[in-house]
N, C-alpha and C. Protein backbone atom coordinates (compact mmCIF):
# COMPACT_ATOMS: atom_id res chain seq x y z
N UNK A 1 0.86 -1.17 0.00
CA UNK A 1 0.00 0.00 0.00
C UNK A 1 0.90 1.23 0.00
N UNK A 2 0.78 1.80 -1.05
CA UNK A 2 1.64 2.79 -1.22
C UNK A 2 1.13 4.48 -0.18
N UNK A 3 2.14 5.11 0.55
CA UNK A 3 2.32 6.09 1.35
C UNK A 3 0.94 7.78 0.34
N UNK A 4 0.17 7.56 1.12
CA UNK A 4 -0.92 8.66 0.13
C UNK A 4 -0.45 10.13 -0.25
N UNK A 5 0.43 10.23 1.27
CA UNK A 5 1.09 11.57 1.43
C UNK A 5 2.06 12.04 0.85
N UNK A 6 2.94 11.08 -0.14
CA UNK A 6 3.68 11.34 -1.03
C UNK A 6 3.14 12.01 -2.16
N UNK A 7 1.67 12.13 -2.25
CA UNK A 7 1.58 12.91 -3.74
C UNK A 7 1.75 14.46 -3.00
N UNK A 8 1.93 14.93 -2.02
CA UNK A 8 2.25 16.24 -1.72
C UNK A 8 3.86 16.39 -1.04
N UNK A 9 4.41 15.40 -1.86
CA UNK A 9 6.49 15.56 -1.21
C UNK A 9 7.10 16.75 -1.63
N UNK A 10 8.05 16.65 -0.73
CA UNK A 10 8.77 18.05 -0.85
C UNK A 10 9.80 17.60 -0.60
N UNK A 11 11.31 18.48 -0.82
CA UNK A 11 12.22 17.56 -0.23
C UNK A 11 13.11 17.03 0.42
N UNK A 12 13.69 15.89 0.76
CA UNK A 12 13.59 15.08 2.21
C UNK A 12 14.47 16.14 2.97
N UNK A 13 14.52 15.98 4.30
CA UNK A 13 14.97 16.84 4.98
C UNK A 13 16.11 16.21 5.70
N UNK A 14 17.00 16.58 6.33
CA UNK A 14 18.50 16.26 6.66
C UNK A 14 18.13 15.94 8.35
N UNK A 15 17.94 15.47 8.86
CA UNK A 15 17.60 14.91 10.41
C UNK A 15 19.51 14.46 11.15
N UNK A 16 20.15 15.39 12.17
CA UNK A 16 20.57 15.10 12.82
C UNK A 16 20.11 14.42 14.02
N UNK A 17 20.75 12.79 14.70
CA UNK A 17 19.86 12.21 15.66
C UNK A 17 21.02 12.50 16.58
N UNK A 18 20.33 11.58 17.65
CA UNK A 18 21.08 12.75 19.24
C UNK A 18 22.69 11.44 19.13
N UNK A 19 22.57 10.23 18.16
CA UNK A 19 24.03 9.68 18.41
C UNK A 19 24.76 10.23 17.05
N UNK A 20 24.45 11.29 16.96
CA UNK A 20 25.34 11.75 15.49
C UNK A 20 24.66 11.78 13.67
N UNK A 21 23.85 10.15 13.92
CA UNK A 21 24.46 9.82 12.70
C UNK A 21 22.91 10.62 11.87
N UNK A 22 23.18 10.81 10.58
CA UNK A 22 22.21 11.85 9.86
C UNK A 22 21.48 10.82 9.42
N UNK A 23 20.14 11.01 8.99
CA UNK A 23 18.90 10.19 8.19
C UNK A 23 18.15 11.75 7.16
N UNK A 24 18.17 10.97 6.14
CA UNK A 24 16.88 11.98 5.45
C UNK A 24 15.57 11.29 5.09
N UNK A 25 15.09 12.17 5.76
CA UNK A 25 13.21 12.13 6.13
C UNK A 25 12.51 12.90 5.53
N UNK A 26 11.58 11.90 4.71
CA UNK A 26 10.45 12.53 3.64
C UNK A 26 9.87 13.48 4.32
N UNK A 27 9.04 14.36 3.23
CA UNK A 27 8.78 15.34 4.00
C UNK A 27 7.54 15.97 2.40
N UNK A 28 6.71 16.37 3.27
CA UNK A 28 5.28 16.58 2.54
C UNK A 28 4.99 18.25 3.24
N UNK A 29 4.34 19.01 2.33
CA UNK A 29 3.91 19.69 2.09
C UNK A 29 2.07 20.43 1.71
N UNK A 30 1.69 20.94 2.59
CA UNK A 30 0.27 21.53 1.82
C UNK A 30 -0.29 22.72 2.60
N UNK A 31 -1.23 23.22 1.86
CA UNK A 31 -1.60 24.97 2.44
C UNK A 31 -3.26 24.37 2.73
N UNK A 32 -3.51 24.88 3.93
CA UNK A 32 -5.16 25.04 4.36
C UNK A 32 -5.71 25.84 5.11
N UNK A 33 -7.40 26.03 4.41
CA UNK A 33 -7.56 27.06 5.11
C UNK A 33 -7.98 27.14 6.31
N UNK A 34 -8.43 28.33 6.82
CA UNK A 34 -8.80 28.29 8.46
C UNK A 34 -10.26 28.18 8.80
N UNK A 35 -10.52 27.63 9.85
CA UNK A 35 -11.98 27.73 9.74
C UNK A 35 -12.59 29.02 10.25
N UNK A 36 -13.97 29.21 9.35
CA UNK A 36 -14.30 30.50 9.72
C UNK A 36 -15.81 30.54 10.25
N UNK A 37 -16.19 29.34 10.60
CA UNK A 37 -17.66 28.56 11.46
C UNK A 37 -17.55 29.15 12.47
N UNK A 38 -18.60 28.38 12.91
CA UNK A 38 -18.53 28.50 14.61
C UNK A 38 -17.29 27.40 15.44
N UNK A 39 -17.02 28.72 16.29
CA UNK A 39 -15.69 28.43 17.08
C UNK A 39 -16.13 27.16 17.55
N UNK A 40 -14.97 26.15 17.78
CA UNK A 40 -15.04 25.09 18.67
C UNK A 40 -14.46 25.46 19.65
N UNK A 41 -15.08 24.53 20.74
CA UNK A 41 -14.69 24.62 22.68
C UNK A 41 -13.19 24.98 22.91
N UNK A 42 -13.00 23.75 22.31
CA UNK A 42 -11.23 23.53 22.90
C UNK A 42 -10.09 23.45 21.98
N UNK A 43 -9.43 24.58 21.87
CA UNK A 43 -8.29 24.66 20.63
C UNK A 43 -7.15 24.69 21.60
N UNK A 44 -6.96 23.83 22.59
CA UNK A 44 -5.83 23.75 23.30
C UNK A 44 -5.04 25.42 22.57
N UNK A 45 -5.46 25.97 24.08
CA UNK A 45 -5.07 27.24 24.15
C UNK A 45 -4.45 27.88 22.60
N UNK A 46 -5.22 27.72 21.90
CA UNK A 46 -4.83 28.37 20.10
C UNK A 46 -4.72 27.77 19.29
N UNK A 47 -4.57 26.39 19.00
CA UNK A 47 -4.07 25.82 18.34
C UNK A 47 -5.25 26.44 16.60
N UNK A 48 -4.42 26.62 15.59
CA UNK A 48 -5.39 26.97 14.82
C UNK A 48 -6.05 25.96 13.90
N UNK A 49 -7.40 26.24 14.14
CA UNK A 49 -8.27 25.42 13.42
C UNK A 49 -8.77 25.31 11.88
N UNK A 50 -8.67 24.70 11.31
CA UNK A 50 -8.98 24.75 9.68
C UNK A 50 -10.04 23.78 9.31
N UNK A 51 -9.62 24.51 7.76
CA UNK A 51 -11.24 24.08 7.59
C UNK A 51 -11.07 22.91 6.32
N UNK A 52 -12.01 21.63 6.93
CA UNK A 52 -11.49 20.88 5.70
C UNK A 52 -13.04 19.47 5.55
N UNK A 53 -13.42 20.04 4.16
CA UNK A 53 -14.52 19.69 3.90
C UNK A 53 -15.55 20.00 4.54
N UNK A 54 -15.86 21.31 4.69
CA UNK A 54 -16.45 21.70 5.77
C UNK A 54 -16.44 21.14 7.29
N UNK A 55 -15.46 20.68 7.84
CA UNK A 55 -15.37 20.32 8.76
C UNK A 55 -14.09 21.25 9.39
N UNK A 56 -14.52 21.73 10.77
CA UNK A 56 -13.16 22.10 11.66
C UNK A 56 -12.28 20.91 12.51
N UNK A 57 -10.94 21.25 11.64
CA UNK A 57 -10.21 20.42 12.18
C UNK A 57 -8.73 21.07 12.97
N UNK A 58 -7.86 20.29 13.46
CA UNK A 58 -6.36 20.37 14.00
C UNK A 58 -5.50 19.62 12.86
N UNK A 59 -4.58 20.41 12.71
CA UNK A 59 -3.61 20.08 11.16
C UNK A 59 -3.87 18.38 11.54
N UNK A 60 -3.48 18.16 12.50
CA UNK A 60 -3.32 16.28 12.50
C UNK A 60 -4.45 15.78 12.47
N UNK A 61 -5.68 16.26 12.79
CA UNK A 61 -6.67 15.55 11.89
C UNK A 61 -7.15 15.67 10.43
N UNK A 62 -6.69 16.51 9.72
CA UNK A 62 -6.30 16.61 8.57
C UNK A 62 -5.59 15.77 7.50
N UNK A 63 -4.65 15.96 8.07
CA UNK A 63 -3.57 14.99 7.52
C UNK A 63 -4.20 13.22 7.39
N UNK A 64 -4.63 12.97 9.26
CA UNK A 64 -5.81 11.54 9.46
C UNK A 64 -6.28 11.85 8.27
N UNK A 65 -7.37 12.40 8.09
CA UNK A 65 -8.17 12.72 7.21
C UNK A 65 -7.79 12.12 5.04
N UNK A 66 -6.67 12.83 5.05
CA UNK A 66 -5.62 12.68 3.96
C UNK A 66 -5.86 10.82 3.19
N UNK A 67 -5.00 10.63 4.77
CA UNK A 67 -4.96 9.07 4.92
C UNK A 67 -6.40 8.38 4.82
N UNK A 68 -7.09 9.28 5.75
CA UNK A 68 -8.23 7.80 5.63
C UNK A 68 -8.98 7.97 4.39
N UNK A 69 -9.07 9.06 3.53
CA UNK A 69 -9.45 9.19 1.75
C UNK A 69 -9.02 7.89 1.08
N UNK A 70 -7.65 7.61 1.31
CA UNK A 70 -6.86 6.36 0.65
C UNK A 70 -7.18 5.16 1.39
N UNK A 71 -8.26 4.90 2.25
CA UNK A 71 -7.99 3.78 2.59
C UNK A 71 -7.26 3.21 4.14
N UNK A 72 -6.57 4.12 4.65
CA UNK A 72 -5.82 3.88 5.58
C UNK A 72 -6.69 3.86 7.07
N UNK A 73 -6.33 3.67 8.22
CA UNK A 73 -6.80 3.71 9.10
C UNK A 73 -6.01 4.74 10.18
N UNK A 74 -6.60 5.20 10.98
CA UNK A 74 -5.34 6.04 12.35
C UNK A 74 -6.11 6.85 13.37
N UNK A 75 -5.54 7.25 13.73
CA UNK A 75 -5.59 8.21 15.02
C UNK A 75 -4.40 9.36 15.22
N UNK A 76 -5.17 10.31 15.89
CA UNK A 76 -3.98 11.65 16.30
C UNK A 76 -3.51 11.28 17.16
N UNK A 77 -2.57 11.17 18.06
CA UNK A 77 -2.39 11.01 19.10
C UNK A 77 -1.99 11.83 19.90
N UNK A 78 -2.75 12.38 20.60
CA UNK A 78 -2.75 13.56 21.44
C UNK A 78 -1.88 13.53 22.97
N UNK A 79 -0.60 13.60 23.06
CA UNK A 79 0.05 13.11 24.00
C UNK A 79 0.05 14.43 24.87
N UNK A 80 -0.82 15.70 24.54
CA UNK A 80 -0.61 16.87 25.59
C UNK A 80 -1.39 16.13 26.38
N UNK A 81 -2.68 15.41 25.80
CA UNK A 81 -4.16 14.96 26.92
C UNK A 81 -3.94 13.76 27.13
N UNK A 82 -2.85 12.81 26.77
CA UNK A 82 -3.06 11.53 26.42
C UNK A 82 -4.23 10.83 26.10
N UNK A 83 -4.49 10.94 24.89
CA UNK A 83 -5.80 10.31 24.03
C UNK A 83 -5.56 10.04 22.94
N UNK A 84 -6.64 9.05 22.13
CA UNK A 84 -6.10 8.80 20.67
C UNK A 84 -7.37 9.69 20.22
N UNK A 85 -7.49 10.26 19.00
CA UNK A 85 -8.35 11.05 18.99
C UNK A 85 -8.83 10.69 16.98
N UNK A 86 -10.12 10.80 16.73
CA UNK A 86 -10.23 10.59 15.28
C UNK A 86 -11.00 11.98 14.95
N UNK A 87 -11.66 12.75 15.99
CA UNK A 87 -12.42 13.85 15.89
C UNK A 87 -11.73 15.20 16.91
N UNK A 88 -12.38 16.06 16.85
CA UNK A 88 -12.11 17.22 17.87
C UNK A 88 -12.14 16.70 19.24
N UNK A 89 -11.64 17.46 20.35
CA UNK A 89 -12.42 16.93 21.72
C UNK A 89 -13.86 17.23 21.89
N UNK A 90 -14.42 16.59 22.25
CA UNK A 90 -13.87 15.70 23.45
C UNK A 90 -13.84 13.92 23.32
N UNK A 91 -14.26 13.99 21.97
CA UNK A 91 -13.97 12.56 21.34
C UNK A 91 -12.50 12.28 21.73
N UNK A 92 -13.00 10.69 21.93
CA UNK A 92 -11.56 9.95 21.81
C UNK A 92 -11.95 8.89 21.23
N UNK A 93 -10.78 7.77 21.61
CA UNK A 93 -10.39 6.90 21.37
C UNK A 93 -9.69 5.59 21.69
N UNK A 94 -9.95 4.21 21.31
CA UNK A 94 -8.64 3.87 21.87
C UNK A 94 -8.27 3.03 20.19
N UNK A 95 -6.76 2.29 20.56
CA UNK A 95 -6.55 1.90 19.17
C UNK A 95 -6.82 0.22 19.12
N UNK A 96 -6.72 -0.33 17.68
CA UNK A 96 -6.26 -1.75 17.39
C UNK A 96 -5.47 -2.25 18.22
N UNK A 97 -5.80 -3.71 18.59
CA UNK A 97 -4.21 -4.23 19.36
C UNK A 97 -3.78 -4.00 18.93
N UNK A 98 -3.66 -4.46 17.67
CA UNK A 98 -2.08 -4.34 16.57
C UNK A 98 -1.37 -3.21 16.46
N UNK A 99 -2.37 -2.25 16.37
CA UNK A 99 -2.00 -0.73 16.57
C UNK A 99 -1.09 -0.54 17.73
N UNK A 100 -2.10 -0.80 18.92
CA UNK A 100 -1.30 -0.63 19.82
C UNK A 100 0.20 -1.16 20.34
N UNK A 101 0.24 -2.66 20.20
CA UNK A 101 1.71 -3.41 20.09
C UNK A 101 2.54 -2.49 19.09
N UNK A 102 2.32 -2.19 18.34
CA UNK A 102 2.96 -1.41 17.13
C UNK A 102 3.74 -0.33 17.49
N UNK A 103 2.84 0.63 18.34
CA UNK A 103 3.11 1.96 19.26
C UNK A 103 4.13 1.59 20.46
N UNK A 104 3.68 0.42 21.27
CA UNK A 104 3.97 0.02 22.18
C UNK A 104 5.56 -0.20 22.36
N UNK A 105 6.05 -1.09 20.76
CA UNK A 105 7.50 -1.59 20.91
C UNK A 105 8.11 -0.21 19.60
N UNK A 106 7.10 0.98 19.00
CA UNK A 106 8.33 2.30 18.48
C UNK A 106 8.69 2.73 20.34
N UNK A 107 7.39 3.15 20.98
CA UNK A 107 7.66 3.75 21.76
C UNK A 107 8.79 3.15 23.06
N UNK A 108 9.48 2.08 22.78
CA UNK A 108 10.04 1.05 23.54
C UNK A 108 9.80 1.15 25.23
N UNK A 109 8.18 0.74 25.11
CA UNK A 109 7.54 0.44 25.76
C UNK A 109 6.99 1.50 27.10
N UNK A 110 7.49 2.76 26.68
CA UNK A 110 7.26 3.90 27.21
C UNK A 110 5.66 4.80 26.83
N UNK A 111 4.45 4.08 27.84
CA UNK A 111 3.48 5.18 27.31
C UNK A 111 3.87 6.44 26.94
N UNK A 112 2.78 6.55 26.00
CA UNK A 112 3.07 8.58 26.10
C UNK A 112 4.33 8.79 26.17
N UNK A 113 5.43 8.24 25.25
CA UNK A 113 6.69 8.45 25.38
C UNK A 113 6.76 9.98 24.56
N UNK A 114 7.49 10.88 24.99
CA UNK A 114 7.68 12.48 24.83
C UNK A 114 8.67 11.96 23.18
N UNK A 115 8.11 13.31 22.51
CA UNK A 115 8.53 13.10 21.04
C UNK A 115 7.73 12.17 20.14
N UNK A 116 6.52 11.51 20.76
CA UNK A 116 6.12 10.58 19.38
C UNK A 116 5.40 11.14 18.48
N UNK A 117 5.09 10.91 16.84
CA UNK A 117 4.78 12.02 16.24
C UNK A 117 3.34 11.70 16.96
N UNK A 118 2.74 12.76 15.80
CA UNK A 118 1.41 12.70 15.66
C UNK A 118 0.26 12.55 15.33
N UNK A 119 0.49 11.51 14.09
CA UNK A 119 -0.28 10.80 13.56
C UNK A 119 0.22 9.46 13.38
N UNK A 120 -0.46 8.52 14.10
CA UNK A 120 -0.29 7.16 13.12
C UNK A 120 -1.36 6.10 12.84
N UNK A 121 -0.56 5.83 11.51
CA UNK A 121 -1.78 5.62 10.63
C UNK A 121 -1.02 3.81 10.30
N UNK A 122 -2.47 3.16 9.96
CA UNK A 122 -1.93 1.88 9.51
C UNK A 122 -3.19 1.56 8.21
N UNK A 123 -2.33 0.60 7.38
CA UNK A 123 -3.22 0.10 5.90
C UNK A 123 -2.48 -1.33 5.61
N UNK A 124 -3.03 -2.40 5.53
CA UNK A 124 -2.15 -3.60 4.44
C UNK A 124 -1.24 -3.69 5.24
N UNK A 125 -1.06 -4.12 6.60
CA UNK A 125 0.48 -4.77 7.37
C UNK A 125 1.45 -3.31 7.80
N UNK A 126 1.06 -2.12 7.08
CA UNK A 126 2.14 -1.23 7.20
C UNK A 126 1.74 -0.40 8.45
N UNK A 127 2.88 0.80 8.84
CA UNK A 127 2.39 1.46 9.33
C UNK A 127 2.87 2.99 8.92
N UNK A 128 2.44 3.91 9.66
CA UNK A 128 3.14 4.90 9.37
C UNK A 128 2.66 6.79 10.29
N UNK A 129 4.18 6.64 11.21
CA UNK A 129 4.60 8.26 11.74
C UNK A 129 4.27 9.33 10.96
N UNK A 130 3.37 9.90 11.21
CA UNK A 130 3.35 11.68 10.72
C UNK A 130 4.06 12.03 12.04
N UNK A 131 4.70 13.39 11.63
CA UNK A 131 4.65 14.63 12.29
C UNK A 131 4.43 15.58 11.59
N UNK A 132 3.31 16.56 12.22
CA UNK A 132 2.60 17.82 11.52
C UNK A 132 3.50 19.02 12.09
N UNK A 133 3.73 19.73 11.43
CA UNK A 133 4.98 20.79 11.51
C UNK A 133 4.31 22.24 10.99
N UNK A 134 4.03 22.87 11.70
CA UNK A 134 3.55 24.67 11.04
C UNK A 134 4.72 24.81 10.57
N UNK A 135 4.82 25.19 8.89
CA UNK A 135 5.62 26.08 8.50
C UNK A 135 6.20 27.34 9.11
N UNK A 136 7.57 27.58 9.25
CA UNK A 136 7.89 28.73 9.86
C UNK A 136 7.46 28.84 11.30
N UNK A 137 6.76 28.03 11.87
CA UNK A 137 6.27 28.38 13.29
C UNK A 137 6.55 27.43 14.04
N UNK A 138 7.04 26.20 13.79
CA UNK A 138 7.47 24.53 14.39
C UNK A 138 8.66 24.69 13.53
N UNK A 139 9.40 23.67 14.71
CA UNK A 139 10.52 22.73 14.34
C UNK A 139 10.56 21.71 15.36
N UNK A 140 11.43 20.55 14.80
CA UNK A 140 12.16 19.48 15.16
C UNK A 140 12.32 19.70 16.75
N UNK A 141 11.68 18.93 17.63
CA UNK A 141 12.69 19.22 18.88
C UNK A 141 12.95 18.05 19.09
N UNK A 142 14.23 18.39 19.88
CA UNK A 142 15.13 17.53 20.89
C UNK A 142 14.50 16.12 20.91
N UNK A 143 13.27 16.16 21.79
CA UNK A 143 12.51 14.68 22.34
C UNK A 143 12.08 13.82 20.78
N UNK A 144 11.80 14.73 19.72
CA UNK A 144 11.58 14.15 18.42
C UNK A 144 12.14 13.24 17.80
N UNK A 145 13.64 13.72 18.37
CA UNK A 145 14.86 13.04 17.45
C UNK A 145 15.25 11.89 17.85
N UNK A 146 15.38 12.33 19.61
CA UNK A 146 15.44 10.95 20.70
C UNK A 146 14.47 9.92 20.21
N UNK A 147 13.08 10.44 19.98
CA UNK A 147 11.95 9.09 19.63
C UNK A 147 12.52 8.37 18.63
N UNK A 148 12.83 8.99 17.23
CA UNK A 148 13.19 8.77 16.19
C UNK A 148 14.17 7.70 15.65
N UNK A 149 15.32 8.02 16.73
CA UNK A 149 16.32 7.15 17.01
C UNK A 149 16.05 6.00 17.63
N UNK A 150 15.58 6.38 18.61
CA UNK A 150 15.28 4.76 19.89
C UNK A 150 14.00 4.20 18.55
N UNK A 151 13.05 4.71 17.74
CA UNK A 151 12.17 4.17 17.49
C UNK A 151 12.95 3.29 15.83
N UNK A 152 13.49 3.87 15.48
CA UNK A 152 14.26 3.31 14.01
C UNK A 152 15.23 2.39 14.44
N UNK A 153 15.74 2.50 15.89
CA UNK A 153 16.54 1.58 16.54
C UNK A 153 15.72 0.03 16.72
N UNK A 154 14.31 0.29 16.81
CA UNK A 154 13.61 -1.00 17.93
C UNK A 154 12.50 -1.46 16.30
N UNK A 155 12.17 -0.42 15.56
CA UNK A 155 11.23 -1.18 14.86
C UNK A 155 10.34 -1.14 13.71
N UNK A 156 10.94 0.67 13.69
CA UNK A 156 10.46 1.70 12.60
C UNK A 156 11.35 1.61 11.49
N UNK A 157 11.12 1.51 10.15
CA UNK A 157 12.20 1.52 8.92
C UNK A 157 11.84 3.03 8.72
N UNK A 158 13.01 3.85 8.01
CA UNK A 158 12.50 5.39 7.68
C UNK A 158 11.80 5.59 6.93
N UNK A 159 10.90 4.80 6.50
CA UNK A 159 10.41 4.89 5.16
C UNK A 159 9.14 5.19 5.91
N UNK A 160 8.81 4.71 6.91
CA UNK A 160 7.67 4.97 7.58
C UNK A 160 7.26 6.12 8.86
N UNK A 161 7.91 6.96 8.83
CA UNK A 161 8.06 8.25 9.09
C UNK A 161 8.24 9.23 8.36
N UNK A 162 7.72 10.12 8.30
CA UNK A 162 7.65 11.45 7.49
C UNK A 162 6.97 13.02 8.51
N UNK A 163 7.26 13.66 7.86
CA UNK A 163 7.29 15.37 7.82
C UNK A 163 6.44 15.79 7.23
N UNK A 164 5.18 16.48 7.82
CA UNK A 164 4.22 17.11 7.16
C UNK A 164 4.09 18.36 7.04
N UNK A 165 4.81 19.27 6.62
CA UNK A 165 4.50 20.62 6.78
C UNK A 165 3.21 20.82 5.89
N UNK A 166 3.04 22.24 6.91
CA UNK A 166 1.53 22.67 6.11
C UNK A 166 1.53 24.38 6.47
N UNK A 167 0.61 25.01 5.83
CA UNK A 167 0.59 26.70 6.64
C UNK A 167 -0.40 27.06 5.87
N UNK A 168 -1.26 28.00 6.88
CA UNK A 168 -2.26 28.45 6.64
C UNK A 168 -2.09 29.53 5.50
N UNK A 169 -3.59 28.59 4.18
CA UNK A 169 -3.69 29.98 3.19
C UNK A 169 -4.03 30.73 2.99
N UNK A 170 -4.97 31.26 3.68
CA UNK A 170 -5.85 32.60 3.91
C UNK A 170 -5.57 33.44 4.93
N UNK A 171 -4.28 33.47 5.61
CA UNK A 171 -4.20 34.52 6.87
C UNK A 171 -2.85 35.06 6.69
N UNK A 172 -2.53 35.82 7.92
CA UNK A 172 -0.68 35.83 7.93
C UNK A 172 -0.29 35.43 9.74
N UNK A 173 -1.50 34.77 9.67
CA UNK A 173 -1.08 33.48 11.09
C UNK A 173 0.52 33.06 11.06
């Protein structure tokens, strides 16, 4: 099952990990707009909301969104609230075993291990790491790279991690 998010690649990006050694990590690209409905409850103190298919979403349910067009299955994983999430709050979730074993031995066996991305998605045996990145307003941190490493160390191939940048097209957010 081929990666959906590749029809919006950009390109790969140069990843220093915390033992030195460099990886380049796909990396996707797209512009959306904001929503201009009625406000939802909880935008974890700002987070900006967009608008996608008439629906208000958080870039990482978006992206979900992306994926589940093709077929795929997932969840956000919301590690500020610890929840798996397929909608806004106050929906949750929980995942697949498989899912979960999956999470269980990237995250080497650390719930809610700090740095995991934020989307993962599974289709056909595979799986696959988003991280959603605001253009110009996010970067890479520290705990990211640590996951990255310990997780490509224990069980993740790079092929199944990627970089989603995105930035809002209608504002100067």
């Amino acid at each position: 099952m081929a990666n959906p998010l590749l029809r919006f690649s950009a390109p790969v990006i140069g990843l220093r990990l915390p033992s030195g050694k460099m990886v380049s990590v796909q990396r996707c690209f797209s512009q959306f707009e904001l929503w201009h409905g009625t406000p939802i409850q909880d935008t974890y103190g700002g987070k900006a909301v967009l608008r996608w298919k008439g629906e208000p979403l958080f870039a990482e349910l978006v992206i979900l969104r992306l994926l589940q067009a093709e077929g795929w299955e997932g969840v956000w994983i919301d590690t500020y609230r610890r929840k798996f999430r397929q909608f806004v709050p106050p929906h949750s979730c929980s995942l697949p075993e498989h899912a979960q074993a999956f999470l269980d031995r990237a995250n080497v066996g650390r719930k809610w291990a700090a740095g995991c991305p934020d989307v993962l998605a599974w289709g056909e045996g595979q799986y696959l790491f988003v991280e959603a990145k605001r253009k110009g307003k996010d970067r890479i941190r520290k705990t990211q790279l640590v996951w990255l490493e310990s997780a490509l160390n224990s069980v993740l191939p790079l092929e199944s991690f990627l970089i989603f940048e995105w930035r809002v097209l209608d504002a100067k957010l």
